[in-house]
Protein backbone atom coordinates (compact mmCIF):
# COMPACT_ATOMS: atom_id res chain seq x y z
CA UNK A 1 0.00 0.00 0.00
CA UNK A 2 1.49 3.59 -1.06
CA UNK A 3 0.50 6.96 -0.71
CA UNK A 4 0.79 8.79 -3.83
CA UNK A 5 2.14 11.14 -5.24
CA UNK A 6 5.02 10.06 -2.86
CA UNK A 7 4.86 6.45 -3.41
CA UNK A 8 5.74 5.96 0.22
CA UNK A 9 4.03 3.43 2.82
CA UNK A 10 1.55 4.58 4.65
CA UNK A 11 2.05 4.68 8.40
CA UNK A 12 -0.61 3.14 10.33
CA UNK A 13 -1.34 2.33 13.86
CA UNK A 14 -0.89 -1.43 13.08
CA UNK A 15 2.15 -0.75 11.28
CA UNK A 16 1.21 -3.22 8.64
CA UNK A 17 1.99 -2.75 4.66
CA UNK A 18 0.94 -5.90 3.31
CA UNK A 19 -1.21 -8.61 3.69
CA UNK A 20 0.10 -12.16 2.59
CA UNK A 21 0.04 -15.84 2.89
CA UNK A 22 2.22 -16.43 5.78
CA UNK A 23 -0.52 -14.44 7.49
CA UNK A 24 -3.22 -16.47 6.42
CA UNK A 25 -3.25 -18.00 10.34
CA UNK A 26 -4.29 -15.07 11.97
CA UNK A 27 -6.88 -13.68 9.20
CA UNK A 28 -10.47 -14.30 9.86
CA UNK A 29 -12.34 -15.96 7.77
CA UNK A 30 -15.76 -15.72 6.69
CA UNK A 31 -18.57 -18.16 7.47
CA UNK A 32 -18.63 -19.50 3.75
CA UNK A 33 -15.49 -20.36 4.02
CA UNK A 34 -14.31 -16.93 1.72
CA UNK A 35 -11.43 -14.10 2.55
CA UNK A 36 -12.69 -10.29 2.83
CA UNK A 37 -9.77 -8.16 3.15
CA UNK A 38 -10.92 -4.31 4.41
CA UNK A 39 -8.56 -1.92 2.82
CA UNK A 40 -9.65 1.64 4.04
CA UNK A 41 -8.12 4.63 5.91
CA UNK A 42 -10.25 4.29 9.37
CA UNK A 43 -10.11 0.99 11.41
CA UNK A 44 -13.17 -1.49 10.26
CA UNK A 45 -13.71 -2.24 14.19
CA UNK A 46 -12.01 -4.53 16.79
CA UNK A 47 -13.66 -7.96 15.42
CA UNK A 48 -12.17 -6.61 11.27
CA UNK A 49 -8.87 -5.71 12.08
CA UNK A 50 -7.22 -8.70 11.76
CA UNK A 51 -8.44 -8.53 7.64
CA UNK A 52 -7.61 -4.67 7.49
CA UNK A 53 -4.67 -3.05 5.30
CA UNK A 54 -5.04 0.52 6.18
CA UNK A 55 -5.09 3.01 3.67
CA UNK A 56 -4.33 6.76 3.52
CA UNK A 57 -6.49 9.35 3.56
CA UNK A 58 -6.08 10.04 0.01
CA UNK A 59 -4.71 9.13 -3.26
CA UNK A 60 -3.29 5.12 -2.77
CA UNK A 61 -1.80 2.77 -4.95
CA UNK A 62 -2.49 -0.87 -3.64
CA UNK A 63 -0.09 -3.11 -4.99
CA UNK A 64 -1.67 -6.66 -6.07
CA UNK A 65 0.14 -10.01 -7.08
CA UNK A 66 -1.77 -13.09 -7.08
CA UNK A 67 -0.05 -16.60 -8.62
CA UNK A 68 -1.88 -19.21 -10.27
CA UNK A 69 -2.11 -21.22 -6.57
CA UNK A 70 -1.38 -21.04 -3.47
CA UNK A 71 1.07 -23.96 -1.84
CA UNK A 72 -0.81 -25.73 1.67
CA UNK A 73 2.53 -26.71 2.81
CA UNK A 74 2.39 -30.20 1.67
CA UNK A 75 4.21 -28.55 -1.89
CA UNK A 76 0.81 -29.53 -3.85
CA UNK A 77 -0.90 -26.16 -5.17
CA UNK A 78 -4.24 -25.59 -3.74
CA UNK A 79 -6.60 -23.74 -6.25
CA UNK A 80 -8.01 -20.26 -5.81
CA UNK A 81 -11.94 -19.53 -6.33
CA UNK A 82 -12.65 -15.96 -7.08
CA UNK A 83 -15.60 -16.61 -5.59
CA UNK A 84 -14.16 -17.27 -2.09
CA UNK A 85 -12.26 -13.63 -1.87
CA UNK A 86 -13.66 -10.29 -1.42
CA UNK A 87 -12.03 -7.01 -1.57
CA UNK A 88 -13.76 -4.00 0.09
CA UNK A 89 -12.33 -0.65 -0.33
CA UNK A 90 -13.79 2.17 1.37
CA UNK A 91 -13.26 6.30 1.35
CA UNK A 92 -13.73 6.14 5.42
């Protein structure tokens, strides 16, 4: 996540920059079994911030990479379901 025009990071109170698979674990999950990650300037609340990548309070640039499959540990590739991820991104 950058601030632009600066390209910087944006400093947060969680001092978190990216959201990734090593921290899958601690990411809540949604009763279908789907991912919402929260990307917005204010917190979502307490029981969303474990899904939240803050965002400034302004112009952003959210970086995005996604591979084919994600790897459970066992070195098979899992597949992805669009359908099972959700990506809110809110002006508050």
């Amino acid at each position: 996540m950058y601030e632009l025009p600066s390209s910087l990071l944006v400093a947060n109170p969680l001092n978190r920059y990216l959201i990734n698979s090593p921290m899958l674990p601690n990411l809540k999950m949604d009763a279908d079994g789907g991912l919402t990650l929260n990307i917005q300037n204010g917190s979502p609340g307490k029981d969303k911030e474990a899904n939240w990548l803050p965002a400034p309070n302004g112009p952003f640039w959210p970086k995005l990479a996604r591979s084919r499959g994600s790897y459970s540990g066992s070195g098979t590739p899992t597949a992805v379901s669009r359908s099972r991820f959700r990506l809110l991104i809110s002006s508050r």
